[in-house]
Protein backbone atom coordinates (compact mmCIF):
# COMPACT_ATOMS: atom_id res chain seq x y z
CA UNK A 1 52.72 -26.48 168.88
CA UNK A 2 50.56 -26.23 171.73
CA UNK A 3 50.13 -22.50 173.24
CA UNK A 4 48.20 -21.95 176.58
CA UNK A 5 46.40 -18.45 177.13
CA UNK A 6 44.69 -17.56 180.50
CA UNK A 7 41.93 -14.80 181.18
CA UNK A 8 43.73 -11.29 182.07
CA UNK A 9 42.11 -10.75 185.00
CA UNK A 10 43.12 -14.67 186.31
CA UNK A 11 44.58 -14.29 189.76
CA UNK A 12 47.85 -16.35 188.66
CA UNK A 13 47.51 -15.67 185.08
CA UNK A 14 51.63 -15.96 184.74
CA UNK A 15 52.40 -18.33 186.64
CA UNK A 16 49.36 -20.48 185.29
CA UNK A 17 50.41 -21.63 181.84
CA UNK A 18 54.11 -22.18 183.38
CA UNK A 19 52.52 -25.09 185.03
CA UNK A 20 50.40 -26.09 182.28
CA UNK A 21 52.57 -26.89 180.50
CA UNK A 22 55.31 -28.53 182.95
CA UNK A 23 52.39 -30.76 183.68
CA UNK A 24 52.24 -31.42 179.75
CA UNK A 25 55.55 -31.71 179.48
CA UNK A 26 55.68 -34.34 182.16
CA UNK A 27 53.31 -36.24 180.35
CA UNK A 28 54.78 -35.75 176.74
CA UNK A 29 57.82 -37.17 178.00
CA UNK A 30 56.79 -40.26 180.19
CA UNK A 31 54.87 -41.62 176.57
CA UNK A 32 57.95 -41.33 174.47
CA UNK A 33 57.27 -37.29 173.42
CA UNK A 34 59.85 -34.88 173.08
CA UNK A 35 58.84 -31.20 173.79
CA UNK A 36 60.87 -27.95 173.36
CA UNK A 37 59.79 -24.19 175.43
CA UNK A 38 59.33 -22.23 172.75
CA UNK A 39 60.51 -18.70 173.69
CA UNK A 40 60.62 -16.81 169.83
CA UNK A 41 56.93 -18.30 169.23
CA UNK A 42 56.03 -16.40 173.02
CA UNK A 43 57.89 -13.41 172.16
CA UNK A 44 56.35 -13.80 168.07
CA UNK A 45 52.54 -13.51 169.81
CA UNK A 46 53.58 -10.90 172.01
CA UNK A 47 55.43 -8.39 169.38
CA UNK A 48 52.05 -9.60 166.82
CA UNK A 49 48.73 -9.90 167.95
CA UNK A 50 47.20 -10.37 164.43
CA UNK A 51 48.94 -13.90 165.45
CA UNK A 52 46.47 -14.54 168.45
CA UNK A 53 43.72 -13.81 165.96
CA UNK A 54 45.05 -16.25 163.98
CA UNK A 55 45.23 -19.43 166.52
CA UNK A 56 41.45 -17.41 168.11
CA UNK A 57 42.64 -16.55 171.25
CA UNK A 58 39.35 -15.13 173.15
CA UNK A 59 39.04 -11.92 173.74
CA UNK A 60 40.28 -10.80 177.41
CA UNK A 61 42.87 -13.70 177.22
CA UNK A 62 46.43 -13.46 176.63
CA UNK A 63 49.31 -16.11 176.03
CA UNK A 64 50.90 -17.44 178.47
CA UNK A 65 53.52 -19.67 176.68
CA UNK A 66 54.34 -21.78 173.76
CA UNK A 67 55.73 -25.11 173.66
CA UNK A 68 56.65 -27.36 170.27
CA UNK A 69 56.37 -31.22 170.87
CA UNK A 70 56.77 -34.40 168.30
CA UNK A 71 58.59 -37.47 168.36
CA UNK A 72 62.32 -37.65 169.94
CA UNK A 73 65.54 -38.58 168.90
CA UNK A 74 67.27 -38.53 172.37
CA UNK A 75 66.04 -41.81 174.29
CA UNK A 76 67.03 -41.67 178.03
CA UNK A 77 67.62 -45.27 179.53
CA UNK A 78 67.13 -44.88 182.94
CA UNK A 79 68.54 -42.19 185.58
CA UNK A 80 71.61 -43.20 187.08
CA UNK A 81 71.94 -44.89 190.78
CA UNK A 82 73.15 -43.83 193.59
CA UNK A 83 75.73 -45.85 195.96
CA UNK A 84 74.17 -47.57 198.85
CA UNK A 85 73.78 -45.79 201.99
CA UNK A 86 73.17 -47.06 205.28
CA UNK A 87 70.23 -45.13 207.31
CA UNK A 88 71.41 -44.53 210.86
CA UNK A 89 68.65 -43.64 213.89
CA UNK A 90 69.76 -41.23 216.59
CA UNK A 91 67.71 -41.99 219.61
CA UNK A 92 67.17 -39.39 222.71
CA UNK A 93 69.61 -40.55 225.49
CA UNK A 94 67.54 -41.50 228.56
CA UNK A 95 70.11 -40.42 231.13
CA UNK A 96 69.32 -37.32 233.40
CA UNK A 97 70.65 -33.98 232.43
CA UNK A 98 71.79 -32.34 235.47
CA UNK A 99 71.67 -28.35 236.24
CA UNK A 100 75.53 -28.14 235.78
CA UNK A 101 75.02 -30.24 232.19
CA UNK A 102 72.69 -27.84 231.41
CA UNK A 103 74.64 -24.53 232.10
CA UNK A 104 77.93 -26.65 230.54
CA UNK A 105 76.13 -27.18 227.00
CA UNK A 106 74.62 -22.96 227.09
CA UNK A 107 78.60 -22.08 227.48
CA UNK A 108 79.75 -24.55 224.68
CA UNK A 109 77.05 -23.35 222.31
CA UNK A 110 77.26 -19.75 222.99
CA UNK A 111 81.27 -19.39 222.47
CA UNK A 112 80.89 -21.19 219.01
């Protein structure tokens, strides 16, 4: 299990560990690591702080998440592949809008 505290007075000290660990997971993951969020273990060192004795959380830091990681059963091959598409340019039209073109595309636009 890794858990990830930040100072209290950190400036982003919730959204901090969020990102953390979606950085970890990221990285668990791309070397074969599974990884679970592990809300009861959060919720666990919030309801008992005897717990963040326990792991020696610092003083003036508090957790900011848990997550449990070890080896995976579930294998992913490869994402699956989209259909080819065919990339189309739209190019400005180099003819000459007149005045009357002008007021023409206003009307058009403002009665839709």
């Amino acid at each position: 299990m890794i858990v990830v505290s930040t100072p209290i007075n950190a400036p982003c000290a919730d959204i901090d560990p969020t990102i953390a660990l979606s950085y970890f997971e990221l990285y668990a993951q791309s070397m074969g690591v599974g990884t679970v969020w592990c809300g009861l273990a959060y919720k666990l060192f919030k309801m008992f702080p005897e717990l963040c004795e326990y792991i020696e959380i610092p003083e003036g830091y508090k957790v900011g998440y848990a997550m449990l990681f070890g080896p995976s059963e579930i294998e992913y091959k490869r994402a699956t592949q989209p259909e080819p598409y065919k990339i189309i340019s739209v190019r400005k039209n180099k003819k000459q809008t007149t005045f009357t073109d002008k007021i023409k595309r206003y009307f058009w636009n403002w009665i839709r």
